[in-house]
Protein backbone atom coordinates (compact mmCIF):
# COMPACT_ATOMS: atom_id res chain seq x y z
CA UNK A 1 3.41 13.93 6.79
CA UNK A 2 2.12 9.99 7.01
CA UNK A 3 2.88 7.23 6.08
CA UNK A 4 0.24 4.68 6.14
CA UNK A 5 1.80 1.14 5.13
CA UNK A 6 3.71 -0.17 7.97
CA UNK A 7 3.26 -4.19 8.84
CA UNK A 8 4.40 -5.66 12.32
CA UNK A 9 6.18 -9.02 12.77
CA UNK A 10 2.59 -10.93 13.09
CA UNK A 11 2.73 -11.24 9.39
CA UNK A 12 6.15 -13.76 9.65
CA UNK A 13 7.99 -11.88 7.31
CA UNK A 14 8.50 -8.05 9.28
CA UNK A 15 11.04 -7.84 12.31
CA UNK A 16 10.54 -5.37 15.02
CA UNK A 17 8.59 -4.51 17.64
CA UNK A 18 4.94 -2.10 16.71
CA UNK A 19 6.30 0.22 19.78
CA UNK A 20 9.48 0.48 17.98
CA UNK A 21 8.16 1.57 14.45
CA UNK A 22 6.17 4.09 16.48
CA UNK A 23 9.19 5.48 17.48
CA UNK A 24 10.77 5.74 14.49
CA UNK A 25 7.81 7.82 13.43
CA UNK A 26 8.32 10.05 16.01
CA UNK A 27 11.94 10.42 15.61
CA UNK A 28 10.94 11.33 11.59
CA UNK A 29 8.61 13.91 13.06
CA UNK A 30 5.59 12.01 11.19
CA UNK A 31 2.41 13.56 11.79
CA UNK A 32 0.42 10.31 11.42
CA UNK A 33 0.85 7.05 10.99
CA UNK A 34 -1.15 4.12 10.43
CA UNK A 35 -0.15 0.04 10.62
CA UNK A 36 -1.73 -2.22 7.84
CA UNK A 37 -0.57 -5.40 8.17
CA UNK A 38 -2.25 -8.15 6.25
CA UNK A 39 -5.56 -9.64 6.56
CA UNK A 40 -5.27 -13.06 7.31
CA UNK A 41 -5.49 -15.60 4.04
CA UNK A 42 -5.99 -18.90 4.06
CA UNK A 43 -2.46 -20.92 4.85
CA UNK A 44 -1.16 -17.13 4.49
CA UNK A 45 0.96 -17.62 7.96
CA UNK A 46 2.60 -21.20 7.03
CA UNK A 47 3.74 -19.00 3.94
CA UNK A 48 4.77 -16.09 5.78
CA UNK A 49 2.83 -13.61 4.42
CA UNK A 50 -0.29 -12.98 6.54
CA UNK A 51 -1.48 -12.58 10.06
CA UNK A 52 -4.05 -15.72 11.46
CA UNK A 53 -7.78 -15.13 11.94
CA UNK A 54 -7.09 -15.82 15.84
CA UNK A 55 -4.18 -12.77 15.57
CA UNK A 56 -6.52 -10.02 14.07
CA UNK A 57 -7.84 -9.15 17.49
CA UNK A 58 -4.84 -8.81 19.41
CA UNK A 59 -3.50 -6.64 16.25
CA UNK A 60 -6.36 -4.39 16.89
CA UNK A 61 -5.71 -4.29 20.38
CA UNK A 62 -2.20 -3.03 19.92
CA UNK A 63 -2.79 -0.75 17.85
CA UNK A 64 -5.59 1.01 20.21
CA UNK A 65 -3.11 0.37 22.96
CA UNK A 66 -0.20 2.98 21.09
CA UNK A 67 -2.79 5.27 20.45
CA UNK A 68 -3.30 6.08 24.14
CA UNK A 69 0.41 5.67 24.74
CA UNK A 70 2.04 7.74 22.15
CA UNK A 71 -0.94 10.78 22.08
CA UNK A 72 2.16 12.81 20.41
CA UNK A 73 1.58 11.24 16.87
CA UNK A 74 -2.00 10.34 15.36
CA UNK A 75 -1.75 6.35 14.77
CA UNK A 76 -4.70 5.20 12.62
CA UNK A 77 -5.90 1.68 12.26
CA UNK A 78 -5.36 0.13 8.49
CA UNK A 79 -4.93 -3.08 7.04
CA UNK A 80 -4.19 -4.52 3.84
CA UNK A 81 -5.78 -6.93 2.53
CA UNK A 82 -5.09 -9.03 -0.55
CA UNK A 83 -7.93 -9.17 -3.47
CA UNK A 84 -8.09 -12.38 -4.78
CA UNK A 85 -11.62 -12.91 -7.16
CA UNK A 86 -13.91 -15.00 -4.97
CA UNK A 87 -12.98 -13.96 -1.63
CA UNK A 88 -14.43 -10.83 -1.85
CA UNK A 89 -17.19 -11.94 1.00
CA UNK A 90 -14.32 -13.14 3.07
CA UNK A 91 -12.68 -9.82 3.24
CA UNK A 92 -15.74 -7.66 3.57
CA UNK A 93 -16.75 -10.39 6.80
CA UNK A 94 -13.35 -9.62 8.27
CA UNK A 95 -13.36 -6.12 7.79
CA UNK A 96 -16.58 -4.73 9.05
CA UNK A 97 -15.49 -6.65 12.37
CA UNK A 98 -12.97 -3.52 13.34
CA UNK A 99 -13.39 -0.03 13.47
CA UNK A 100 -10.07 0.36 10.71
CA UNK A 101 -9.52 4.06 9.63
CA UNK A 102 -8.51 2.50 5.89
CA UNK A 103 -7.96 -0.56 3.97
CA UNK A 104 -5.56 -0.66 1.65
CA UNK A 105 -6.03 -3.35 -1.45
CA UNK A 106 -3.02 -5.14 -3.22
CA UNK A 107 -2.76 -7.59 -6.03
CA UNK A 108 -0.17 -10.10 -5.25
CA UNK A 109 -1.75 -12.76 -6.79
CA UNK A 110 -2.07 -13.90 -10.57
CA UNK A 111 -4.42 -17.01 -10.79
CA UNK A 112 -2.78 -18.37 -7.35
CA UNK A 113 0.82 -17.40 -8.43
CA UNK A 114 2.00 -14.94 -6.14
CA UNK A 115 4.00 -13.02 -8.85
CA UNK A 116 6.14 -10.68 -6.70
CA UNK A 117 7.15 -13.38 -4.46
CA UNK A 118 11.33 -14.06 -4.93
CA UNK A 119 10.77 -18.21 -4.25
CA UNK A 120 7.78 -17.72 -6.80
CA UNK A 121 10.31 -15.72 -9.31
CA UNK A 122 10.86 -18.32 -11.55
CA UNK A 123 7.01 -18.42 -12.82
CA UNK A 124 8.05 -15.67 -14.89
CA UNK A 125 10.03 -17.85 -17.03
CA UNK A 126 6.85 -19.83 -17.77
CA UNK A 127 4.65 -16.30 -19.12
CA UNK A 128 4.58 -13.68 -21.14
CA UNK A 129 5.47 -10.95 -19.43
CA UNK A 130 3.00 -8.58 -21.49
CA UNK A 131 -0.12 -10.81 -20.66
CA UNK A 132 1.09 -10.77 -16.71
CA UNK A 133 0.62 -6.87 -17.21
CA UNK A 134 -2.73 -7.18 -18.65
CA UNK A 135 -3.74 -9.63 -16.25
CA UNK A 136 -2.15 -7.18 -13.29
CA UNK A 137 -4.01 -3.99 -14.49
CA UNK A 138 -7.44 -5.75 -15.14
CA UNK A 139 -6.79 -7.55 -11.25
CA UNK A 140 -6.25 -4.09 -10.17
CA UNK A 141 -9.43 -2.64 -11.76
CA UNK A 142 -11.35 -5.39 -10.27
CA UNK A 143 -10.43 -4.76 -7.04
CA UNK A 144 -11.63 -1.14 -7.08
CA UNK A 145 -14.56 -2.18 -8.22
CA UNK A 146 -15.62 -4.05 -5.58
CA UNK A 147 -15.56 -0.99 -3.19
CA UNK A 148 -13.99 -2.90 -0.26
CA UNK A 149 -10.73 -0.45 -0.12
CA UNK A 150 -9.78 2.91 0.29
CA UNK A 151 -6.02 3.02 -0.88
CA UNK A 152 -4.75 1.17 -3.96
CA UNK A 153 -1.29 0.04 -2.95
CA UNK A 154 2.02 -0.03 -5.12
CA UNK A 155 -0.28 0.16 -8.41
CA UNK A 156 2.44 -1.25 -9.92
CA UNK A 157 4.03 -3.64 -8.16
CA UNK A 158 4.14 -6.25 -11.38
CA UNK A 159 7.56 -4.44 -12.06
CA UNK A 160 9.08 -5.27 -8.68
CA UNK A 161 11.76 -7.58 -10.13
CA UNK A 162 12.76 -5.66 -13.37
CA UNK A 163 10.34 -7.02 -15.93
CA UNK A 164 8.91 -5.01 -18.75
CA UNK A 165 6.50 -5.11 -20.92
CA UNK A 166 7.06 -4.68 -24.57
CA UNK A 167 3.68 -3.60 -25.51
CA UNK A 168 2.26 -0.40 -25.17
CA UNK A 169 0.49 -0.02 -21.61
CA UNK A 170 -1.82 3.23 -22.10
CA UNK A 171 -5.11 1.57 -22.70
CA UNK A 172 -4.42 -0.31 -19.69
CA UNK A 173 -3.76 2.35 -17.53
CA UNK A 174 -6.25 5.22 -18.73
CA UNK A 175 -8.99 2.17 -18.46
CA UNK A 176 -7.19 1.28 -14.66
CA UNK A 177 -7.46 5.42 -14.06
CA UNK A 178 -11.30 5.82 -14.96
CA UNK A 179 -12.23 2.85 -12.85
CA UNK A 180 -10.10 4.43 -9.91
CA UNK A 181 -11.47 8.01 -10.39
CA UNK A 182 -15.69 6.14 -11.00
CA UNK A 183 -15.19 4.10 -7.75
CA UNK A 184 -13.44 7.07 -5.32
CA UNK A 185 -10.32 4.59 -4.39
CA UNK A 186 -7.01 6.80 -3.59
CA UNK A 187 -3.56 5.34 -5.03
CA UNK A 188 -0.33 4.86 -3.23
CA UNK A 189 3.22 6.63 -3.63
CA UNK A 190 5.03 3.56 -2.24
CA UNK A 191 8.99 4.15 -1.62
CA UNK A 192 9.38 0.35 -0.85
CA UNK A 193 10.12 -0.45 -4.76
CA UNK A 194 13.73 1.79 -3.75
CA UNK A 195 14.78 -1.23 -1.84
CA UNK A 196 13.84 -4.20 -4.59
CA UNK A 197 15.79 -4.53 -7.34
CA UNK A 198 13.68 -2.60 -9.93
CA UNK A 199 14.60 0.28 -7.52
CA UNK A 200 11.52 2.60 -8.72
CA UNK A 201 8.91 4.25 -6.42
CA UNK A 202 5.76 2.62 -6.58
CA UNK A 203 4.15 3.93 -8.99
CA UNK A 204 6.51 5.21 -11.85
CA UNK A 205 6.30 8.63 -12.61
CA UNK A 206 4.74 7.90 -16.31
CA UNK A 207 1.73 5.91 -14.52
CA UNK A 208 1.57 9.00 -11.45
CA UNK A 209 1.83 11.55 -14.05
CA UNK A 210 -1.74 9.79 -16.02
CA UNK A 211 -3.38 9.39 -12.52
CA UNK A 212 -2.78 12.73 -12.12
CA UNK A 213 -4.52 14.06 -14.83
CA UNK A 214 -7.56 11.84 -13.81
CA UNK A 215 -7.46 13.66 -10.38
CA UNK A 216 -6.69 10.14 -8.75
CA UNK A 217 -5.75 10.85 -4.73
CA UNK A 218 -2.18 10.20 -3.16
CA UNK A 219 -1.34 8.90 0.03
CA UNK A 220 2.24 8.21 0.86
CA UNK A 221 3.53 4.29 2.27
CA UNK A 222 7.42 3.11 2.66
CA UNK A 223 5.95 -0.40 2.99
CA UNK A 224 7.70 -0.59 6.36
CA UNK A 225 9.00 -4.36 7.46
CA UNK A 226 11.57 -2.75 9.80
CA UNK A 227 11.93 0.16 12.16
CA UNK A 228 14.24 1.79 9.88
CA UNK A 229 12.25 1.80 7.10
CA UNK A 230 9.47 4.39 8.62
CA UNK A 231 9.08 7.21 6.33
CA UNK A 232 12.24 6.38 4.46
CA UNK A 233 12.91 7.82 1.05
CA UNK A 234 9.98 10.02 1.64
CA UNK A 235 11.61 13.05 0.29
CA UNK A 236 11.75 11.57 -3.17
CA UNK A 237 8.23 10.31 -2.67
CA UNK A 238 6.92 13.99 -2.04
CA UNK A 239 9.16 15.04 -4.96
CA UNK A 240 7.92 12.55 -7.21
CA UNK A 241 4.18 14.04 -6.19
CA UNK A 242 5.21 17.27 -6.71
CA UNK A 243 7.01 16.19 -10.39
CA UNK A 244 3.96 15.46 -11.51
CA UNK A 245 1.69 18.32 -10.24
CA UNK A 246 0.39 16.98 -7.31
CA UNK A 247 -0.68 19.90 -4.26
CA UNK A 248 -2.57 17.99 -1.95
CA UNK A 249 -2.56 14.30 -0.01
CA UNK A 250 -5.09 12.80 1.43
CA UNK A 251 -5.57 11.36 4.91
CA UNK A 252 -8.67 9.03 6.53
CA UNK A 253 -10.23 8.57 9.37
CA UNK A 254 -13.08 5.78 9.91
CA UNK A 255 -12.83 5.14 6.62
CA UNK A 256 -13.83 8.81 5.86
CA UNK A 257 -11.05 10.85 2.97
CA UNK A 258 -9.81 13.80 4.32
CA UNK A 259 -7.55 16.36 2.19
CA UNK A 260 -4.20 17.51 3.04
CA UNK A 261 -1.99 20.35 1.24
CA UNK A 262 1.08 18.96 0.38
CA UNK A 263 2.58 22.49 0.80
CA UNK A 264 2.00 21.11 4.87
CA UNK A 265 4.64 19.19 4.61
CA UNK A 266 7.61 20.14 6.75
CA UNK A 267 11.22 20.54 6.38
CA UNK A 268 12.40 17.50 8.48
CA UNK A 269 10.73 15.07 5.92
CA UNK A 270 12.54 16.45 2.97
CA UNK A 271 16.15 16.06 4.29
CA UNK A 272 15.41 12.41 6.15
């Protein structure tokens, strides 16, 4: 089993040491692992939210470093880097610098407003919720289509505090699943959602179950910003897979999409 979203405290907003999530893995009996903090943004560290451009290297370097240390559990090199329209050059600069098994793309940004952000939760009073949707889902289709990233993470994050649309969302998502299947991207089953207050994997099993039939690829994240969080809820996330009629996973390696049966997966994951 992997899970391949875990950030370290150079971000400002994760505790922990990376040694310690490692063993955490371990302790889970994780097959693989991989760290992804965030690619540095702009002001991103006075905010909390990203590493800075002088901290990328030493990330790198850490990473490599466990590698050799912990040869008992394959640790892969990720990031995740926030798509923003216009900085696509920026992130494709940064990224070809490091030899990164997979980057992961997120939208946490809505024309500057950083949507799932709880000081930032009040914008929501100022829009309607069914054009933040649109806006999301378009964002997200966008950022596929730029073919800078691997992994689509927590495809629907927009929910993260509770809000609904009222409209109907299939056009959006069929459209969001043909652009996903055209440009090769894999999606995430993120178990991080458990812990905010929609308290839903990322995605929901409607939107899994529709990326499904498009033949859209799963990896598996908890979104780690502690130790303890490693591979947590995992059993649900495999469940939800398997809900939907998932078999297999997929795993990289230099940026390369390898398949996985999810039949693989042992016991010790589905009782943690």
């Amino acid at each position: 089993m992997i899970d391949y979203h875990i950030h370290t405290n150079l971000c400002g907003h994760a505790t922990g040491e990376m040694v310690d999530y490692v063993k955490e893995a371990i302790r889970c009996e994780l097959d693989e692992i991989g760290f992804s903090d965030h690619l540095p943004l702009v002001d991103g560290k006075e905010k909390n939210l990203t590493m800075l451009p002088d901290e990328l290297p030493n990330y790198v370097s850490e990473v490599m470093s466990l590698r050799k240390s912990f040869p008992e559990i394959r640790i892969k090199l990720g990031i995740e880097a926030d798509y923003i329209p216009g900085n696509e050059s920026y992130i494709k600069e940064l990224i070809i610098r490091y030899p990164f098994d997979y980057v992961i793309g997120s939208v946490h940004y809505i024309d500057k407003w950083a949507f799932d952000h709880p000081k930032e939760l009040s914008g929501w009073d100022e829009r309607d919720v069914n054009a933040v949707y649109e806006k999301y889902f378009e964002l997200l289709r966008k950022s596929a289509r730029t073919s800078l990233f691997d992994i689509i993470g927590h495809c629907d994050l927009v929910k993260k505090f509770g809000h609904r649309p009222s409209t109907e969302l299939t056009k959006d998502l069929i459209d969001t699943a043909k652009v996903f299947k055209e440009y090769g991207v894999a999606l995430e089953i993120n178990t991080s959602g458990l812990r905010k207050p929609v308290n839903e994997i990322y995605p929901s099993c409607e939107i899994l179950k529709l990326y499904r039939e498009y033949d859209i690829p799963i990896v598996f994240g908890s979104d780690a910003h502690t130790p303890d969080d490693v591979g947590r809820d995992f059993d649900r996330a495999v469940s939800l897979a398997r809900q939907v009629a998932y078999e297999e996973f997929v795993t990289f390696e230099n940026r390369e999409m390898k398949h996985q049966k999810l039949d693989s997966i042992g016991n010790s994951i589905l009782s943690l």
